[in-house]
C-alpha atoms as a PDB file:
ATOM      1  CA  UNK A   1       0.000   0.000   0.000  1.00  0.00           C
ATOM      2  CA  UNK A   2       1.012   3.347  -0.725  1.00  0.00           C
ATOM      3  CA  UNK A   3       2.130   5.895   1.924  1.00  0.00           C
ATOM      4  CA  UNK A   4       2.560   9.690   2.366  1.00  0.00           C
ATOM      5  CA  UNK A   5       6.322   9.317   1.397  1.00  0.00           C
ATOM      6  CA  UNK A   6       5.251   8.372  -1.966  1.00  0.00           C
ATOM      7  CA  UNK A   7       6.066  10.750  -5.139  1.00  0.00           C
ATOM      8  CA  UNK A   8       2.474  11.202  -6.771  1.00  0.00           C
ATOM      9  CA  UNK A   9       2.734  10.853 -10.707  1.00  0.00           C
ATOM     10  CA  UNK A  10       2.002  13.817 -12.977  1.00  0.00           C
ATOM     11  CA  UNK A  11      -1.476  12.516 -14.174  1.00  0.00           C
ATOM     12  CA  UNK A  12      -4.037  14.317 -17.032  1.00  0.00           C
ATOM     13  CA  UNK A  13      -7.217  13.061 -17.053  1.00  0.00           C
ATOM     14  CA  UNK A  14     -10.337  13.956 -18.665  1.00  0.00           C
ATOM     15  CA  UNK A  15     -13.883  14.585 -17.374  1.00  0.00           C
ATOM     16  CA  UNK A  16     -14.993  10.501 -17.314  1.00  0.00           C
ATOM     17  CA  UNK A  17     -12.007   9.892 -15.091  1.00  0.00           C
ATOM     18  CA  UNK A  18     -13.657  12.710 -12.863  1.00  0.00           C
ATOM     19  CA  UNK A  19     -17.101  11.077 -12.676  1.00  0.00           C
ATOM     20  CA  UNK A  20     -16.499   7.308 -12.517  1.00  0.00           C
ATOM     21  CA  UNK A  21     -16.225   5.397 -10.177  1.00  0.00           C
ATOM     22  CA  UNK A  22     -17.226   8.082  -7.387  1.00  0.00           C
ATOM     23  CA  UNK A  23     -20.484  10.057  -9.004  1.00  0.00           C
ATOM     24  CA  UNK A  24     -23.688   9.855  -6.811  1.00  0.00           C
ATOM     25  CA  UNK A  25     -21.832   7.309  -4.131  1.00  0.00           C
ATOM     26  CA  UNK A  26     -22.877  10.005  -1.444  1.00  0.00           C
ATOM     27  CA  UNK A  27     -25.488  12.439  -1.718  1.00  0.00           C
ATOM     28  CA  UNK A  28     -25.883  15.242   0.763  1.00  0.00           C
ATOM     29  CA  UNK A  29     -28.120  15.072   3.215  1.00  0.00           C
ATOM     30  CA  UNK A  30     -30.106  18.747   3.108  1.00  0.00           C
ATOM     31  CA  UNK A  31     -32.220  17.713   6.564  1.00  0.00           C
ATOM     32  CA  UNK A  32     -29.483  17.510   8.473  1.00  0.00           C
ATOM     33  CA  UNK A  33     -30.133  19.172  12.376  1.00  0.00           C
ATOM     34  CA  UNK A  34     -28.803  22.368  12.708  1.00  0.00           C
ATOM     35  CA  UNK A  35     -25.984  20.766  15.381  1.00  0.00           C
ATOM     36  CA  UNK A  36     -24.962  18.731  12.666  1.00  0.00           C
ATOM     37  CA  UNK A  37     -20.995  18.298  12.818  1.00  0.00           C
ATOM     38  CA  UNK A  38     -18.854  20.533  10.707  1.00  0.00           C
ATOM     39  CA  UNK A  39     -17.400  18.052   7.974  1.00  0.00           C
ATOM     40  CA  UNK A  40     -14.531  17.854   5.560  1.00  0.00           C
ATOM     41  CA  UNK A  41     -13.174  15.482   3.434  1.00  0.00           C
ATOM     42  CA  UNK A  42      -9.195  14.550   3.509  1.00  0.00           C
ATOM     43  CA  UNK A  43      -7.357  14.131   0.012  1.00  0.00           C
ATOM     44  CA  UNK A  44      -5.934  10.951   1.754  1.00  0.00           C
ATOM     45  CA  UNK A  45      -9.352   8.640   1.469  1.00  0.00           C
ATOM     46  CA  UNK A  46      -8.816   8.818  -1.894  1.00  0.00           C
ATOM     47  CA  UNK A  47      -4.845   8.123  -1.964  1.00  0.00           C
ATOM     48  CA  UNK A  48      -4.991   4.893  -4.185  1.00  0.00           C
ATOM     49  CA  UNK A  49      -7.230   6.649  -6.817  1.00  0.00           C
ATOM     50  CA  UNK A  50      -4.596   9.621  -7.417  1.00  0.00           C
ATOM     51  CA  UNK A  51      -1.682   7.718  -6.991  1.00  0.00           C
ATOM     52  CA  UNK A  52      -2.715   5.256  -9.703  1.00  0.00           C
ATOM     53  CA  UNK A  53      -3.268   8.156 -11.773  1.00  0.00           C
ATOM     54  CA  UNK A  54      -6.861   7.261 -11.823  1.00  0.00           C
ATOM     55  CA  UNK A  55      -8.292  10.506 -10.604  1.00  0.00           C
ATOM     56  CA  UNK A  56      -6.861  13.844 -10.862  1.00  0.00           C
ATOM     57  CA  UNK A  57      -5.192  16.461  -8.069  1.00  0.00           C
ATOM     58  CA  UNK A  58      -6.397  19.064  -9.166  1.00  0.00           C
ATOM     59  CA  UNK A  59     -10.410  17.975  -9.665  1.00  0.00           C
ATOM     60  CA  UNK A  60     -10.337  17.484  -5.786  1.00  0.00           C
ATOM     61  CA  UNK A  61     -12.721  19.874  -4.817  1.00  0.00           C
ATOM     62  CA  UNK A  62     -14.717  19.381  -7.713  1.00  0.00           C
ATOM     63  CA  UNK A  63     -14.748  15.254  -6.539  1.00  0.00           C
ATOM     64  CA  UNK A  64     -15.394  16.192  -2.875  1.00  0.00           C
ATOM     65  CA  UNK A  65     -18.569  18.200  -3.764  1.00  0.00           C
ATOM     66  CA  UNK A  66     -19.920  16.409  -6.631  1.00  0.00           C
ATOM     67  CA  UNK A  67     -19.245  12.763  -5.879  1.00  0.00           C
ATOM     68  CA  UNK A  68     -19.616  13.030  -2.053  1.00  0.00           C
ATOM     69  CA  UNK A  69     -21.529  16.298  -0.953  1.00  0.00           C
ATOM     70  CA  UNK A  70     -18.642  17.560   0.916  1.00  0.00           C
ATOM     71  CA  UNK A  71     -18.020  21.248   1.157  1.00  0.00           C
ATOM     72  CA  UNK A  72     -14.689  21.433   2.720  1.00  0.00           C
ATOM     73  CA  UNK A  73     -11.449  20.200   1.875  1.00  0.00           C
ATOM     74  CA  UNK A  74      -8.172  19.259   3.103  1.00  0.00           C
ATOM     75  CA  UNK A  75      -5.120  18.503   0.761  1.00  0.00           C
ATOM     76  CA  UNK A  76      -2.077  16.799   1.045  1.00  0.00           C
ATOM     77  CA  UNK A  77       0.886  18.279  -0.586  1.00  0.00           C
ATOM     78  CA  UNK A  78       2.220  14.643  -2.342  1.00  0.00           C
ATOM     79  CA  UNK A  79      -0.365  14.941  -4.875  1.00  0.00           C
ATOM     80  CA  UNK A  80       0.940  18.579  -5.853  1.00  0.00           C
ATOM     81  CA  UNK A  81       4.801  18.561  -5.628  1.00  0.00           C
ATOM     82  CA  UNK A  82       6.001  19.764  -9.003  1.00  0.00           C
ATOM     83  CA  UNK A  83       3.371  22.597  -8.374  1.00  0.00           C
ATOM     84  CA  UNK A  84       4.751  23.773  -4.746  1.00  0.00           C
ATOM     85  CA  UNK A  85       5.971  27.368  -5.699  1.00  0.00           C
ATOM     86  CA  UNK A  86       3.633  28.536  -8.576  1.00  0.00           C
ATOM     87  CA  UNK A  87       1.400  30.504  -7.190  1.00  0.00           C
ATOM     88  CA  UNK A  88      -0.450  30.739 -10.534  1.00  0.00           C
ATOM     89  CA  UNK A  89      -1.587  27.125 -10.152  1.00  0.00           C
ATOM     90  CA  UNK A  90      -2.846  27.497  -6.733  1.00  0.00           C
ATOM     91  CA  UNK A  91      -4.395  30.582  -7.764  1.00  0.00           C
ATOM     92  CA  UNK A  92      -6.296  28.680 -10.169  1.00  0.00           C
ATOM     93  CA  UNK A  93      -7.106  25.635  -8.101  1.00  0.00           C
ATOM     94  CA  UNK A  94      -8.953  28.170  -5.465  1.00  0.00           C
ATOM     95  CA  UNK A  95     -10.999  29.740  -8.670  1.00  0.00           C
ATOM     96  CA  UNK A  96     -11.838  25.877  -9.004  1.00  0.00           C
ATOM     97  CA  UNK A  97     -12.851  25.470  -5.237  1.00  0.00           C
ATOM     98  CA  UNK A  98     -14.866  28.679  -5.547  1.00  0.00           C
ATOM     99  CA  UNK A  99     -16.385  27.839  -8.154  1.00  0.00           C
ATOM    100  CA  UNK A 100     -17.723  24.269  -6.637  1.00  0.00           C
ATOM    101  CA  UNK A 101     -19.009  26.572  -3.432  1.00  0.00           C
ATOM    102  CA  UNK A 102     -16.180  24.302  -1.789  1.00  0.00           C
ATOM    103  CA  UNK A 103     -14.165  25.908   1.345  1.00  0.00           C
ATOM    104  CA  UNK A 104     -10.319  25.140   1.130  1.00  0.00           C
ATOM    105  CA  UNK A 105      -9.207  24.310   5.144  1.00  0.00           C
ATOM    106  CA  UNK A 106      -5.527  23.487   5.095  1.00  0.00           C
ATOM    107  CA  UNK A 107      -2.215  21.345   3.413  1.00  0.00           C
ATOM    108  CA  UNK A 108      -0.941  18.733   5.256  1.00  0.00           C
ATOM    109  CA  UNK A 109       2.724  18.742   4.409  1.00  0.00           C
ATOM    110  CA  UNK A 110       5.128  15.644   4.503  1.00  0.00           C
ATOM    111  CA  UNK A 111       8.532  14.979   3.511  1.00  0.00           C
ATOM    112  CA  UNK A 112       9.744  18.524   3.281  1.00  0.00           C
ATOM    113  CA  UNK A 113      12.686  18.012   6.230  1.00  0.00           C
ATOM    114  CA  UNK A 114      12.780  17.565  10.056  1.00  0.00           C
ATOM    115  CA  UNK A 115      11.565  20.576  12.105  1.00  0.00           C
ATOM    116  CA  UNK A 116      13.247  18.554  14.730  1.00  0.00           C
ATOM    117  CA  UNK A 117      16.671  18.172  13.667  1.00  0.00           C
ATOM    118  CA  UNK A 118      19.317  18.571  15.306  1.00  0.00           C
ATOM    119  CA  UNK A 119      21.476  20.425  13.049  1.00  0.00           C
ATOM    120  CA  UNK A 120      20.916  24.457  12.690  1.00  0.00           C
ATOM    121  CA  UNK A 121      21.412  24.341   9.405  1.00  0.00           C
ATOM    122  CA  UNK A 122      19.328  21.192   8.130  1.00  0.00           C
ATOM    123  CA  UNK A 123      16.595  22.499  10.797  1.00  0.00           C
ATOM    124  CA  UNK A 124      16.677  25.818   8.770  1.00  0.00           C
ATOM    125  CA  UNK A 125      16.465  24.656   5.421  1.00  0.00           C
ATOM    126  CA  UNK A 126      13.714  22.125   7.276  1.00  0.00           C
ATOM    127  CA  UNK A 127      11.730  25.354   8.111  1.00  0.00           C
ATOM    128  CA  UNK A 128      12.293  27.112   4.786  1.00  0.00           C
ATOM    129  CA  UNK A 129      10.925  23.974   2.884  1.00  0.00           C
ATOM    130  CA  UNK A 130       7.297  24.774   4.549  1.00  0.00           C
ATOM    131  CA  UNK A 131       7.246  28.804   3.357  1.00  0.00           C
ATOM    132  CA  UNK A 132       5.922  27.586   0.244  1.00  0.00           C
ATOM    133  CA  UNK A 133       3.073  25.337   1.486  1.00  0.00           C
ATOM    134  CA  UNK A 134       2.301  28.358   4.070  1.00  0.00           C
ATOM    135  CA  UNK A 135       2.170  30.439   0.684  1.00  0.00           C
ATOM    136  CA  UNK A 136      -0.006  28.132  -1.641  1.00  0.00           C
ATOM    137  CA  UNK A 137      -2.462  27.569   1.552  1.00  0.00           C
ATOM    138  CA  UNK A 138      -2.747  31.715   2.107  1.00  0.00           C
ATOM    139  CA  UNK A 139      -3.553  31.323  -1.650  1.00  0.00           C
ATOM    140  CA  UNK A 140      -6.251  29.195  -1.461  1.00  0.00           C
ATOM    141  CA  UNK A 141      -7.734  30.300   1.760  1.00  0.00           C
ATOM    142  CA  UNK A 142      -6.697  27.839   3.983  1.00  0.00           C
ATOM    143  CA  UNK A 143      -6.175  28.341   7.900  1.00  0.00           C
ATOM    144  CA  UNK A 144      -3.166  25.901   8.371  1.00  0.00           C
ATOM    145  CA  UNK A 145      -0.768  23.658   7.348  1.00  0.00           C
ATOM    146  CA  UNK A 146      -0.362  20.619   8.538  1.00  0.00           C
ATOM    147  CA  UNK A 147       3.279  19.542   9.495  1.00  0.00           C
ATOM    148  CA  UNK A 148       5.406  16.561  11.276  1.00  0.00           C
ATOM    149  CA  UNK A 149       7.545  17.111  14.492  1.00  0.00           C
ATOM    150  CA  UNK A 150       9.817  14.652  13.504  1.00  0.00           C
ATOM    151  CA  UNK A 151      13.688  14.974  14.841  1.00  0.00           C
ATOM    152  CA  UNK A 152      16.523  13.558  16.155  1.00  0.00           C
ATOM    153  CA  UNK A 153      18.097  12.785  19.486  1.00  0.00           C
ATOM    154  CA  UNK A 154      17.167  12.106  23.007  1.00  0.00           C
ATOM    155  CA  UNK A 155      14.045  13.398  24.333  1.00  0.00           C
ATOM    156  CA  UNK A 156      15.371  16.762  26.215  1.00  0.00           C
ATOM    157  CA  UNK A 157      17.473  17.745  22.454  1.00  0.00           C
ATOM    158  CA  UNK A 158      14.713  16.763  20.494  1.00  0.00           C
ATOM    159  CA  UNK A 159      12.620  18.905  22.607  1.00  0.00           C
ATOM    160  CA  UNK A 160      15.223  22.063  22.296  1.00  0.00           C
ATOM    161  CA  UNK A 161      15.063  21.453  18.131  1.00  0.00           C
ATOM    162  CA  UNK A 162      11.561  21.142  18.116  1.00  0.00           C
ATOM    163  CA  UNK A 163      10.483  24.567  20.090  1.00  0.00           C
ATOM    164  CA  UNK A 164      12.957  26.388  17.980  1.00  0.00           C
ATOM    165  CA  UNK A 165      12.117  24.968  14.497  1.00  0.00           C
ATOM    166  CA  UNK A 166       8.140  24.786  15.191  1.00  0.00           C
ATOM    167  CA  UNK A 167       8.662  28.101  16.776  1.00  0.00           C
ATOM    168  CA  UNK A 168      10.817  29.981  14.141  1.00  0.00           C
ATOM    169  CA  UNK A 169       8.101  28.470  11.767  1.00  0.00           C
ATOM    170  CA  UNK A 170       4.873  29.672  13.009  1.00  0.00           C
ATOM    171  CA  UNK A 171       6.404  33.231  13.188  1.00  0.00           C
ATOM    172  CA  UNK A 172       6.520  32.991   9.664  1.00  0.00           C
ATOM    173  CA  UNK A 173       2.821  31.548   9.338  1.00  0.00           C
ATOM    174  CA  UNK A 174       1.792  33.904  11.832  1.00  0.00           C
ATOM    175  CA  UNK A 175       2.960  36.588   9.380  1.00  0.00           C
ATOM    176  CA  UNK A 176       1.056  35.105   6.630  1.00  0.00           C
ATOM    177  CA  UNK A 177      -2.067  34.595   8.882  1.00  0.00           C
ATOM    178  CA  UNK A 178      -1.786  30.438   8.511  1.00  0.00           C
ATOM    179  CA  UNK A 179      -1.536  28.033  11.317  1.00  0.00           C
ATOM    180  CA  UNK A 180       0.658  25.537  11.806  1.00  0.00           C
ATOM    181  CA  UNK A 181      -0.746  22.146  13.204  1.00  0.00           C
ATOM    182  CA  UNK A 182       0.823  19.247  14.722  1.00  0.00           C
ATOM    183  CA  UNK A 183      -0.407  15.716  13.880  1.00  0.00           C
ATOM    184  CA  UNK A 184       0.198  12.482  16.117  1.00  0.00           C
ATOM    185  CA  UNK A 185       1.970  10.724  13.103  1.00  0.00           C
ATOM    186  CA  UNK A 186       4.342   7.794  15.014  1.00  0.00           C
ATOM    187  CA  UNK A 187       6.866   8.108  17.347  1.00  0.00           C
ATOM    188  CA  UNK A 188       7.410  10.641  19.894  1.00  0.00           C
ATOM    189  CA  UNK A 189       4.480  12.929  17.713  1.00  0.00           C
ATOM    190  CA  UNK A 190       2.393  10.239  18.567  1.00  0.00           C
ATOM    191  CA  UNK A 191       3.098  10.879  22.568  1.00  0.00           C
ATOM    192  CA  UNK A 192       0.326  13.889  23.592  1.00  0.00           C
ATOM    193  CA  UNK A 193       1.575  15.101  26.469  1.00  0.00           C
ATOM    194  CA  UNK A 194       5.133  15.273  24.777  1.00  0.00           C
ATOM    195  CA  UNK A 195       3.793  17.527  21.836  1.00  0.00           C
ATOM    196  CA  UNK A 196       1.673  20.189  23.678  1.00  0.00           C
ATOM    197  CA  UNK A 197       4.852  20.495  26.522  1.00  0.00           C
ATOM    198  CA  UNK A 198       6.612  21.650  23.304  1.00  0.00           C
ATOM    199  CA  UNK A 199       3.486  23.613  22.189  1.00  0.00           C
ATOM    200  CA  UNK A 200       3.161  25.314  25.509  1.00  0.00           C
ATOM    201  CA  UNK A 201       6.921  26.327  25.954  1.00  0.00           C
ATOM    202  CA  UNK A 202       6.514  27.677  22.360  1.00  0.00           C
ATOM    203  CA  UNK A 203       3.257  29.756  23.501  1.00  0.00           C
ATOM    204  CA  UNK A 204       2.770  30.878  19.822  1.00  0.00           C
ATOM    205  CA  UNK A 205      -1.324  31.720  19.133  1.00  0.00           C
ATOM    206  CA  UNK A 206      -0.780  29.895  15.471  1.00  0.00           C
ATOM    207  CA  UNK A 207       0.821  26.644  16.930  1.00  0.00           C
ATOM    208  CA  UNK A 208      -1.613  24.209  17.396  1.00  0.00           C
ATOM    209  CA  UNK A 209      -2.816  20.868  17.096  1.00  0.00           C
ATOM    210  CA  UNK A 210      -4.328  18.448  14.243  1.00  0.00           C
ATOM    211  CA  UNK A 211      -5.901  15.381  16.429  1.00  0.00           C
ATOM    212  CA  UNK A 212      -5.974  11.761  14.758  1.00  0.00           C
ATOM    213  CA  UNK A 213      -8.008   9.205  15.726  1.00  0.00           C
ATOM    214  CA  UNK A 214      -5.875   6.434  14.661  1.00  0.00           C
ATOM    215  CA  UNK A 215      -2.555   7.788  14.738  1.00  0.00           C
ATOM    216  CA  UNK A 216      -1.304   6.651  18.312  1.00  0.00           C
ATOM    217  CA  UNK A 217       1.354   4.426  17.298  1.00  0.00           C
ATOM    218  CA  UNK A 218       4.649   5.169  19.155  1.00  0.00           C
ATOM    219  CA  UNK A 219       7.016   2.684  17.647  1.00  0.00           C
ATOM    220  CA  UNK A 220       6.619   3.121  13.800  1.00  0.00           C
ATOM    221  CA  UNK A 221       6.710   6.496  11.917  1.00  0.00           C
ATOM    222  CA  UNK A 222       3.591   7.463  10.569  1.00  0.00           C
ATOM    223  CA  UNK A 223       1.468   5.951  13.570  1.00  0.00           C
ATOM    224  CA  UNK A 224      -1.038   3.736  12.048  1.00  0.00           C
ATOM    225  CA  UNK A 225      -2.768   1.650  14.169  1.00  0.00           C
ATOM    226  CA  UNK A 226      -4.507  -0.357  11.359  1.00  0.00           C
ATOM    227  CA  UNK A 227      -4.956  -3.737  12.137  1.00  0.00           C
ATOM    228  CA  UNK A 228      -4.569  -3.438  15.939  1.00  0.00           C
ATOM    229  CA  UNK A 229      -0.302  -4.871  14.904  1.00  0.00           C
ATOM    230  CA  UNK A 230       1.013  -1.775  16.892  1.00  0.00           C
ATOM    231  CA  UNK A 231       3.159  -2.978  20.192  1.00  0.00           C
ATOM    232  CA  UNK A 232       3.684  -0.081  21.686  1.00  0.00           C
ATOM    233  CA  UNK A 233       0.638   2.649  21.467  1.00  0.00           C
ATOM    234  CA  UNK A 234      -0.811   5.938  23.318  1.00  0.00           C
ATOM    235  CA  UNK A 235      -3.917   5.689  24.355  1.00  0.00           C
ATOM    236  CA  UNK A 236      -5.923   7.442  21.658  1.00  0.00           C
ATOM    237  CA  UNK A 237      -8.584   8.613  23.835  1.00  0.00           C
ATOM    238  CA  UNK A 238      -6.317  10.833  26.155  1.00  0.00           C
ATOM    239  CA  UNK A 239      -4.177  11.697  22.925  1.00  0.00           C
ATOM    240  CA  UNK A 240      -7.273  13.185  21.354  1.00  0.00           C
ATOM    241  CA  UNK A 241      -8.523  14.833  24.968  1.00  0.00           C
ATOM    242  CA  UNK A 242      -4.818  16.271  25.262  1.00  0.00           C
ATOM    243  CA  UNK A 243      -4.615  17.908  21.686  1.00  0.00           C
ATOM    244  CA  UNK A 244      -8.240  19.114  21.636  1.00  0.00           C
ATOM    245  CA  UNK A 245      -7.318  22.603  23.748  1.00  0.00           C
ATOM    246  CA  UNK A 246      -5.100  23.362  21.152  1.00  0.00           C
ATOM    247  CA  UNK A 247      -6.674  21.508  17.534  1.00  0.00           C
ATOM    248  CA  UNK A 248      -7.717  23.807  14.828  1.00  0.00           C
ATOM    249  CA  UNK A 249      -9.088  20.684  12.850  1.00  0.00           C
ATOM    250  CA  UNK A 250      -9.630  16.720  13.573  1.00  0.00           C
ATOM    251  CA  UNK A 251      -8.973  13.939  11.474  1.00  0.00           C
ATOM    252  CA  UNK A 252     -11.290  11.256  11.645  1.00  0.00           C
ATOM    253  CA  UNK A 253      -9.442   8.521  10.776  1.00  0.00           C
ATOM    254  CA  UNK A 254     -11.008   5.136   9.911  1.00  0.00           C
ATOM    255  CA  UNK A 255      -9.860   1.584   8.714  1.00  0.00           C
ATOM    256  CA  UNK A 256     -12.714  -1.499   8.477  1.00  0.00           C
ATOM    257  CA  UNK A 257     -16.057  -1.312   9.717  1.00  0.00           C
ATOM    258  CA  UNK A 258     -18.454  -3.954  11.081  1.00  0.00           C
ATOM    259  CA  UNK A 259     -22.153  -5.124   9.552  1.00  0.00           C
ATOM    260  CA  UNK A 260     -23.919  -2.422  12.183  1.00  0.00           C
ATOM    261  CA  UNK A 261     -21.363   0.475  10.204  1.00  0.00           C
ATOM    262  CA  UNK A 262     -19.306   0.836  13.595  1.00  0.00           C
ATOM    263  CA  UNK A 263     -15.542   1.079  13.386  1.00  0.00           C
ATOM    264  CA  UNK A 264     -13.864  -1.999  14.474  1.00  0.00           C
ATOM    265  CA  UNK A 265     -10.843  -0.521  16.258  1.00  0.00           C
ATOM    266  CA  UNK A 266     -11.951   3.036  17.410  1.00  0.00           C
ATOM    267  CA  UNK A 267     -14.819   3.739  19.203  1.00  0.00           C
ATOM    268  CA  UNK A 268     -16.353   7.123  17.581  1.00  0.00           C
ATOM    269  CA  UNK A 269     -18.852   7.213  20.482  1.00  0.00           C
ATOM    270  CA  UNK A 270     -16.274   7.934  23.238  1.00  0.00           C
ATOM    271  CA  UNK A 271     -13.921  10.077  20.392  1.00  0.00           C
ATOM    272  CA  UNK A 272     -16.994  11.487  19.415  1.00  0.00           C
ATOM    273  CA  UNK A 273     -18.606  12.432  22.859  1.00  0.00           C
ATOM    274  CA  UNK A 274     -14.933  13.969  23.665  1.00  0.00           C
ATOM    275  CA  UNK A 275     -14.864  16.126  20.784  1.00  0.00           C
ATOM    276  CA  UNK A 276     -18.253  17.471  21.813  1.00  0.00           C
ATOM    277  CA  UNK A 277     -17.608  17.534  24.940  1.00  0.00           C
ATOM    278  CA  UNK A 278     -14.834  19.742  24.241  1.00  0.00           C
ATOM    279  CA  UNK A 279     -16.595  22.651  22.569  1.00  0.00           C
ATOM    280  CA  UNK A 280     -14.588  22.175  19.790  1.00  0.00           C
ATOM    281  CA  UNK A 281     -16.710  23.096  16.789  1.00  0.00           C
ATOM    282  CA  UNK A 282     -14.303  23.430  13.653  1.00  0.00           C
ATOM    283  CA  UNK A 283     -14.116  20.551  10.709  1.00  0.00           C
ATOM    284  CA  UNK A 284     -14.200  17.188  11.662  1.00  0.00           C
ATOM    285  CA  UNK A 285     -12.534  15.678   8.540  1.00  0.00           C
ATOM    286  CA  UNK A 286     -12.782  12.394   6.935  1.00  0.00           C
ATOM    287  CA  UNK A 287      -9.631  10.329   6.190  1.00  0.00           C
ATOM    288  CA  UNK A 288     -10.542   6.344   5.277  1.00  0.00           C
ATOM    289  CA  UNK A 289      -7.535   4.250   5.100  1.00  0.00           C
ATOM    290  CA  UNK A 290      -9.059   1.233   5.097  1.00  0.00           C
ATOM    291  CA  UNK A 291      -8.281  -1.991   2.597  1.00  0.00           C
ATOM    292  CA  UNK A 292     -11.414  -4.327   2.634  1.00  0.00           C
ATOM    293  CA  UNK A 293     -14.032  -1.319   1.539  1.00  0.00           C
ATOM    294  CA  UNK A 294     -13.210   0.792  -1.774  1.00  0.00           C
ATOM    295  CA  UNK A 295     -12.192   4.414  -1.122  1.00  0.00           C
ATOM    296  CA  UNK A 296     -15.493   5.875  -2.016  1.00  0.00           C
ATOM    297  CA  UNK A 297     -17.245   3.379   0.382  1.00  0.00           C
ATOM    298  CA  UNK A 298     -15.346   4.039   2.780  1.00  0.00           C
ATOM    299  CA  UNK A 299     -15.782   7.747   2.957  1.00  0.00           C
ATOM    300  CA  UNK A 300     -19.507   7.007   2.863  1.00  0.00           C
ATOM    301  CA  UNK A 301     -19.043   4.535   5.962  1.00  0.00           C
ATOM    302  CA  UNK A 302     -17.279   7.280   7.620  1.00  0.00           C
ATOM    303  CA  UNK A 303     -19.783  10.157   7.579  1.00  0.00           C
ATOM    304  CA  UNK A 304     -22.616   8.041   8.288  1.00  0.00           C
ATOM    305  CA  UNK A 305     -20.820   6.730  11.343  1.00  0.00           C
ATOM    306  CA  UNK A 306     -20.470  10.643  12.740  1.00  0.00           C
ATOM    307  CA  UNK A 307     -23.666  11.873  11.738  1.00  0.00           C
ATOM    308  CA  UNK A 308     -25.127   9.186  13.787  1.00  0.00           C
ATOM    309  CA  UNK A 309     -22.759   8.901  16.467  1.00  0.00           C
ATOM    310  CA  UNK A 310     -23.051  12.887  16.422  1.00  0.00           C
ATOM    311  CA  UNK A 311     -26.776  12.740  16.934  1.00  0.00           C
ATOM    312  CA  UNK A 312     -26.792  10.054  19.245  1.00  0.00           C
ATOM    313  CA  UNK A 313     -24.703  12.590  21.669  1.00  0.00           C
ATOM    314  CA  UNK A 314     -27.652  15.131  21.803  1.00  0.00           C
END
């Protein structure tokens, strides 16, 4: 299976690519209560499809609305790599959101350096990677970026790297007006309390947090807890009530689901009920990463599962 480290192909793809297999899998729901949950979709759900070149980056939006009813969007900056610094692409890709009616919410960026390393000078050009992603999501009219605190060292020099490069960094979003959000993605990211003691010696307003359900994995990079194989994991219920104070965005991560539509590993009534619980009312946002339903199916799983775990809380 694919991951985030993967190089996404250059693809071109015409208007039946767009529409099949994903038209009319999901229609929106119009009688929705008015406490419905805020939701997005994440590129990621549909990772296979764009890295097999069988739908197209830039027809995301269009694909979120259209095939799923989803008004909101997150991207993820593997599918758009040769397009990083022009801003006359992402320029057109928000005339392209716009013109959907769908809202652009953030980038998550990968494989662009460690914020965490050691070294001044790889830490720097670490940092300086992200100023285009901060620039191509102030273009689209994003809030954040998504990044990975991922270093080097023992705990007390990763945490010295980390609160100067994650610092340094959201001076520079701040100055932009984007966010930058930590995810739980594997190893020490993955440990809560670890992350927001770096957050809170940073004390920067646009340093914050990007919650994962699933993502609680602290021996493996990336964090994946698919499959229940992980030996050593955080408990994903006090990750999730540890990042909330500080999340600007959730990711509702899912993997297989059961005949009553219930996740098998994650229960979305307790991550649910905490989220609510929490006040939080921003984008809860859909990222399937199952193998055993298709993309699109899964997706559909996924919102179905929060609407009615969501109304079940009232």
């Amino acid at each position: 299976m694919e991951t985030r480290r993967s190089f996404v192909k250059k693809t071109v793809l015409g208007s039946a690519a767009l529409m099949s297999p994903f038209t009319g899998v999901f229609a929106l729901n119009s009688g929705l209560k008015s406490s419905s949950p805020n939701i997005s979709l994440a590129q990621w759900s549909l990772n296979r499809a764009f890295f097999k070149g069988e739908l197209n980056a830039v027809d995301f939006p269009e694909i979120a609305k259209n095939s799923f009813g989803i008004n909101a969007v997150e991207y993820v900056n593997a599918f758009y790599k040769e397009h990083g610094a022009k801003e006359k692409f992402w320029n057109q890709l928000k005339r392209r959101a716009n013109d959907a009616g769908v809202k652009n919410l953030l980038i998550m960026v990968d494989d662009e350096g460690e914020l965490g390393n050691p070294d001044n000078k790889e830490r720097t050009q670490a940092i300086e990677n992200h100023y285009k992603w901060i620039n191509a999501a102030k273009l689209l009219g994003c809030h954040s970026i998504r990044v990975n605190a991922f270093g080097q060292g023992n705990k007390s020099t990763l945490k010295n790297s980390l609160v100067e490069g994650l610092g340094r960094l959201s001076d520079h979003g701040a100055r932009e007006n984007i966010n930058v959000l930590i995810e739980n993605h594997g190893l020490h990211t993955s440990d809560a309390k670890f992350i927001i003691s770096i957050i809170k010696e940073v004390n920067h307003p646009n340093l914050g947090t990007l919650p994962d359900f699933g993502n609680w994995c602290l021996n493996a990079k990336w964090g994946s807890t698919q499959n229940n194989k992980c030996a050593e994991m955080y408990d994903p219920y006090r990750g999730v009530s540890e990042f909330l104070p500080y999340a600007k965005g959730v990711s509702a991560k899912s993997y297989n689901f059961d005949s009553n539509g219930d996740e098998t590993f994650l229960d979305y009534g307790r991550l649910l009920k905490i989220v609510k619980d929490s006040g939080f009312n921003g984008f809860i946002g859909i990222e399937y990463e199952g193998e055993k339903l298709s993309e699109p199916e899964g997706i559909k799983a996924t919102r179905a599962l929060i609407e009615k775990v969501w109304h079940n809380l009232e």
